[in-house]
C-alpha atoms as a PDB file:
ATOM      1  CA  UNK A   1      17.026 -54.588  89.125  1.00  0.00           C
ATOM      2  CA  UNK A   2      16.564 -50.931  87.597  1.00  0.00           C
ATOM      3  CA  UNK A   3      14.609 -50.484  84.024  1.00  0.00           C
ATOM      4  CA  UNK A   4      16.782 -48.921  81.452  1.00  0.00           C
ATOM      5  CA  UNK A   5      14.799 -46.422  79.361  1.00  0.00           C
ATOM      6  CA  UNK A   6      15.276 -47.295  75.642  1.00  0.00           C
ATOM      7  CA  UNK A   7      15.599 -44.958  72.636  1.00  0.00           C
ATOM      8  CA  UNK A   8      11.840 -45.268  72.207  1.00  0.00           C
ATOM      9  CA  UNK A   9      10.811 -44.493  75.800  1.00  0.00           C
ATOM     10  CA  UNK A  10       9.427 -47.380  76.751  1.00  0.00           C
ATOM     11  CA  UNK A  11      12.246 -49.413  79.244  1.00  0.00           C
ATOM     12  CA  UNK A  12      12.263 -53.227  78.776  1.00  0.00           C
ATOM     13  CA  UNK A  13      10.069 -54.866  81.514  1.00  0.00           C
ATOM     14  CA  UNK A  14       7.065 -52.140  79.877  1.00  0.00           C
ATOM     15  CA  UNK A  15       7.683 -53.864  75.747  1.00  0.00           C
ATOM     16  CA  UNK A  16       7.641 -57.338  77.248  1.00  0.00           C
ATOM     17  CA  UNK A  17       4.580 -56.690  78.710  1.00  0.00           C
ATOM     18  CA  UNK A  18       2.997 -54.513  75.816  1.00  0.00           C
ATOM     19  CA  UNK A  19       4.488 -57.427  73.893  1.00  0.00           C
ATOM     20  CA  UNK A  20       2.180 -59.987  75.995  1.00  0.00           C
ATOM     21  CA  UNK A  21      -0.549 -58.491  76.075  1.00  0.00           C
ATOM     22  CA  UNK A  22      -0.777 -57.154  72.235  1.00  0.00           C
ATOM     23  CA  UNK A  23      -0.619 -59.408  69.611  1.00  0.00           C
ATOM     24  CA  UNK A  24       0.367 -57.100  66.655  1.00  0.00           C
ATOM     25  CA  UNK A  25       1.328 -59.411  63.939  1.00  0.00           C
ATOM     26  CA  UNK A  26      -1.420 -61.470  64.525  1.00  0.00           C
ATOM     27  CA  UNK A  27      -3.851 -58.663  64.542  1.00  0.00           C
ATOM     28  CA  UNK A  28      -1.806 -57.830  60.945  1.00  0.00           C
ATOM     29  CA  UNK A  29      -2.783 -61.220  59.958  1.00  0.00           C
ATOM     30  CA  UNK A  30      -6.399 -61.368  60.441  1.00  0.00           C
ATOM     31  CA  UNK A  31      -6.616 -58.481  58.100  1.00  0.00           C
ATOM     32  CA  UNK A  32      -4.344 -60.598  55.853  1.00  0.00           C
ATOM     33  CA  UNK A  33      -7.126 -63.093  55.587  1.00  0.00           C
ATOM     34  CA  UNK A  34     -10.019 -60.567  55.412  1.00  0.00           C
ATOM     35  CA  UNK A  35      -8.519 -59.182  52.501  1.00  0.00           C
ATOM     36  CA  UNK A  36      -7.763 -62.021  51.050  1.00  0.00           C
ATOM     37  CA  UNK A  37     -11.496 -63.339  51.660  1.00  0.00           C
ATOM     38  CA  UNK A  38     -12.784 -60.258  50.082  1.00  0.00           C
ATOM     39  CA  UNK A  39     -10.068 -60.502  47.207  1.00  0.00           C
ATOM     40  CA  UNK A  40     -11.701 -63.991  46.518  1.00  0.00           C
ATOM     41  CA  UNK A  41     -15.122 -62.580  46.167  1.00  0.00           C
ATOM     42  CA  UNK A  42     -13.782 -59.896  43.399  1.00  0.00           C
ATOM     43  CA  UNK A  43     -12.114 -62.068  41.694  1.00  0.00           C
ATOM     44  CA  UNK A  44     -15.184 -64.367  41.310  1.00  0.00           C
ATOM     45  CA  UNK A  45     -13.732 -67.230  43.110  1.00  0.00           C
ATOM     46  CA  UNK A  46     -15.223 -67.386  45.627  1.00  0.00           C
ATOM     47  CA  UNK A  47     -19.545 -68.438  47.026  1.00  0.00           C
ATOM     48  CA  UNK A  48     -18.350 -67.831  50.867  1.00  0.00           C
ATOM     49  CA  UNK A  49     -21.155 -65.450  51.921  1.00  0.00           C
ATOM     50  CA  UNK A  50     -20.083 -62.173  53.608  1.00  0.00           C
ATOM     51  CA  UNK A  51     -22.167 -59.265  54.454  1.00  0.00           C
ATOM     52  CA  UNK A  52     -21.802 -55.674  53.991  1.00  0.00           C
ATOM     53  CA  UNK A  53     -23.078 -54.800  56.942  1.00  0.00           C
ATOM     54  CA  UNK A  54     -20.616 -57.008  59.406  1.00  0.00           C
ATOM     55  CA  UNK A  55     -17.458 -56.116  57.561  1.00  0.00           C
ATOM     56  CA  UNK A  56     -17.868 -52.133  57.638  1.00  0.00           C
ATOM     57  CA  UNK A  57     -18.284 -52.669  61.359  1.00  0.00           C
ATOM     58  CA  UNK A  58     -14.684 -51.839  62.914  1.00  0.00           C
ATOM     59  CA  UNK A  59     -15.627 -52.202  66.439  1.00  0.00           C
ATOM     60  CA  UNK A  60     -16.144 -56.090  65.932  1.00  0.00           C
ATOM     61  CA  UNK A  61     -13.197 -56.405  64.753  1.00  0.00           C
ATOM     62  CA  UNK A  62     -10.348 -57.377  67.787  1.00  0.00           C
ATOM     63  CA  UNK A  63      -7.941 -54.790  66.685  1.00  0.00           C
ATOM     64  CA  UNK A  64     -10.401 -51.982  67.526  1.00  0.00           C
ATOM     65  CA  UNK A  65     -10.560 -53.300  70.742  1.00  0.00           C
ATOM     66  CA  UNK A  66      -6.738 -53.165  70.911  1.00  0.00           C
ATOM     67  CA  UNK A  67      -6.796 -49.519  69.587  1.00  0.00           C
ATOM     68  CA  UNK A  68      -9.207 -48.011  71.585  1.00  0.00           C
ATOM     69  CA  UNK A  69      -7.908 -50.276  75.220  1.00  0.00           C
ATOM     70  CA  UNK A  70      -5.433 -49.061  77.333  1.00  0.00           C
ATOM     71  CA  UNK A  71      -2.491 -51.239  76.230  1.00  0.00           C
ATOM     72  CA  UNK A  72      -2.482 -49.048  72.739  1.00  0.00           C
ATOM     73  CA  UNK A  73      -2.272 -45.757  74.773  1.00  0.00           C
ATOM     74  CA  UNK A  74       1.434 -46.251  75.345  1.00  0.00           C
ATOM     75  CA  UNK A  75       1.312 -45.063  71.432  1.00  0.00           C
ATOM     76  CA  UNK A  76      -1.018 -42.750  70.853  1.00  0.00           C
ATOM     77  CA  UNK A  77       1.927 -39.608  70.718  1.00  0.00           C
ATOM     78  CA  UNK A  78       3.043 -41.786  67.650  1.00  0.00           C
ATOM     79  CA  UNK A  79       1.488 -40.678  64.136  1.00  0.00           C
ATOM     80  CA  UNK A  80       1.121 -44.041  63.377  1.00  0.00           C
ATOM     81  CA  UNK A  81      -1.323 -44.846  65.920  1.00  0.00           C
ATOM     82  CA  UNK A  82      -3.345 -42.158  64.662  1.00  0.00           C
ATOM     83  CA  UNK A  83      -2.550 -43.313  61.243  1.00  0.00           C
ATOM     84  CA  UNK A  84      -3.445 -46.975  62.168  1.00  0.00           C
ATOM     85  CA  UNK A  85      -6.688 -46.192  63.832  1.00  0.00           C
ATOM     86  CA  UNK A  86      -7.797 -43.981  61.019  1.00  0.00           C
ATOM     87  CA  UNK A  87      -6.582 -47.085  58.042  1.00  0.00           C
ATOM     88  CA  UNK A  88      -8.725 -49.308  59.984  1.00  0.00           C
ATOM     89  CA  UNK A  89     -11.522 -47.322  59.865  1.00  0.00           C
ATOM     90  CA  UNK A  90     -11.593 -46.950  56.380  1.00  0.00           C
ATOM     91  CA  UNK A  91     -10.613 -50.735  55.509  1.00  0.00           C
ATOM     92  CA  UNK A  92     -13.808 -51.480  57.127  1.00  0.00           C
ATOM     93  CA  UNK A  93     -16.020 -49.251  55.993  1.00  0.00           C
ATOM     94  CA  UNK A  94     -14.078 -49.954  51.838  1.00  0.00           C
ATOM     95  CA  UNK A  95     -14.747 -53.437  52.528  1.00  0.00           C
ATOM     96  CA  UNK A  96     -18.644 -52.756  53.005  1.00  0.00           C
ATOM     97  CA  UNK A  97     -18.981 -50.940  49.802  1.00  0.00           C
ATOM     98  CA  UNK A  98     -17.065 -53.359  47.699  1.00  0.00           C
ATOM     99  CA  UNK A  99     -19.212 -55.912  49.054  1.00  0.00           C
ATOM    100  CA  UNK A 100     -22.431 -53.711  48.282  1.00  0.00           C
ATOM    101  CA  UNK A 101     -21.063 -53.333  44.765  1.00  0.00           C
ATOM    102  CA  UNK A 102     -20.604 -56.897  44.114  1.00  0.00           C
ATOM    103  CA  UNK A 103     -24.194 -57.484  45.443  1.00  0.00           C
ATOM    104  CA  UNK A 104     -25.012 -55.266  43.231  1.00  0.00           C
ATOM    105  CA  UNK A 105     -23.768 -56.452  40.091  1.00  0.00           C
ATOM    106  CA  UNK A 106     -20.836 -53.853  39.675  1.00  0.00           C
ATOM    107  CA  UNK A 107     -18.015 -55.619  39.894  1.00  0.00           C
ATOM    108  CA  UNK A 108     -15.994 -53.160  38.181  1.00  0.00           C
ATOM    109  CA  UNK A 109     -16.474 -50.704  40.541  1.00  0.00           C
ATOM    110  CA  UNK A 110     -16.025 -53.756  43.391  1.00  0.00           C
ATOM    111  CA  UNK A 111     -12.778 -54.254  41.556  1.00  0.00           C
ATOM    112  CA  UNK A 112     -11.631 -50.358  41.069  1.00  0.00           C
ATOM    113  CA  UNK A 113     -12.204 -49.999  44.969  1.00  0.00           C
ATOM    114  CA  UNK A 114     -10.705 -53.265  46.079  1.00  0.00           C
ATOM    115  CA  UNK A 115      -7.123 -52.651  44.252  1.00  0.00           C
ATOM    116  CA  UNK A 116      -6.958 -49.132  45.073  1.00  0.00           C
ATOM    117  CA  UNK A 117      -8.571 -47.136  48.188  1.00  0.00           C
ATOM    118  CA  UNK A 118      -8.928 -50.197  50.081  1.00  0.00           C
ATOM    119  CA  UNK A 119      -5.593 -51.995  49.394  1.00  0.00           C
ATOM    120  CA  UNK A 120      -3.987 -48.537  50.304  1.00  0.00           C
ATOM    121  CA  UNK A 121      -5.723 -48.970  53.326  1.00  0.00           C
ATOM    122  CA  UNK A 122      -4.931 -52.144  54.238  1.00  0.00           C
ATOM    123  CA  UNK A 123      -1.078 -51.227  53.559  1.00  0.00           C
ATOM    124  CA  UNK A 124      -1.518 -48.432  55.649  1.00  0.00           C
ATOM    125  CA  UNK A 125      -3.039 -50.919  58.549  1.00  0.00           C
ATOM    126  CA  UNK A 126       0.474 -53.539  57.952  1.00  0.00           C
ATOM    127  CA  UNK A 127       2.587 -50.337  57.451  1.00  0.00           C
ATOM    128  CA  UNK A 128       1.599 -48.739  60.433  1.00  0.00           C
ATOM    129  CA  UNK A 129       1.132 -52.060  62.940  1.00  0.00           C
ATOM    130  CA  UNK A 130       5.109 -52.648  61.909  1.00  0.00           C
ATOM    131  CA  UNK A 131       6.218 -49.324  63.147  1.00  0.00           C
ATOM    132  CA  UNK A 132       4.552 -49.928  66.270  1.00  0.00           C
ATOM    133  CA  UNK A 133       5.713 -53.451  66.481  1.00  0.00           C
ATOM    134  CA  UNK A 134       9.602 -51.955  65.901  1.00  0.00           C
ATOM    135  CA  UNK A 135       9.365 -50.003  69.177  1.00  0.00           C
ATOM    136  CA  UNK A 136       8.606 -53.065  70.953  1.00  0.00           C
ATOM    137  CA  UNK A 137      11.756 -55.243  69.733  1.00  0.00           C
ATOM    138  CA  UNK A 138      14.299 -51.743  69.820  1.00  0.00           C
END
């Protein structure tokens, strides 16, 4: 049975695969929960320890893995890839400072960063994980 190319450029049997072996919207939702972790701790409602240091660390994080492995490079002529791997950069590194911030008694500034640079990062990480996910159910 022949492969029919899709609009998208991958052909069928290559998305189920790419579907198999990336998990894309539950990558999207561990970064659901991290935010919402560190939303907690802004907020004030929240005694969960969490370090600065392990959250600006990308590379722990499984999705880096994904981005930087050879199951990603199917995408990386898409500007979302680029945009993706750039978001999660920064959502890491935001999430550090906010955490130093709050450690250090400025929750203001915790609360300044958390709504804006590093939500906008984090919509940048869902925005650009659902493009990517779209080319593998076209």
């Amino acid at each position: 049975m022949q492969a029919s190319v899709t609009a998208s450029g991958f052909d069928y049997d290559c998305k189920q695969g790419l579907r198999e072996c990336l998990n894309i919207v539950a990558a999207a939702q561990v970064h659901v929960v991290w935010k919402n972790r560190l939303g907690n701790h802004v907020h004030g409602v929240s005694l969960e320890p969490l370090g600065a240091v392990l959250l600006g660390q990308d590379g722990v994080c499984q999705l880096q893995h994904l981005i930087n492995g050879a199951a990603f490079s199917a995408f990386r002529e898409m500007d979302e890839f680029w945009k993706l791997r750039e978001a999660h950069q920064k959502f890491h590194q935001l999430a550090s400072v906010v955490i130093e911030k709050l450690n250090g008694g400025d929750h203001q500034g915790a609360g300044t960063l958390f709504e804006n640079e590093y939500s906008l990062a984090f919509h940048d990480i869902i925005g650009s994980l659902s493009a990517i996910n779209r080319q593998l159910l076209e």
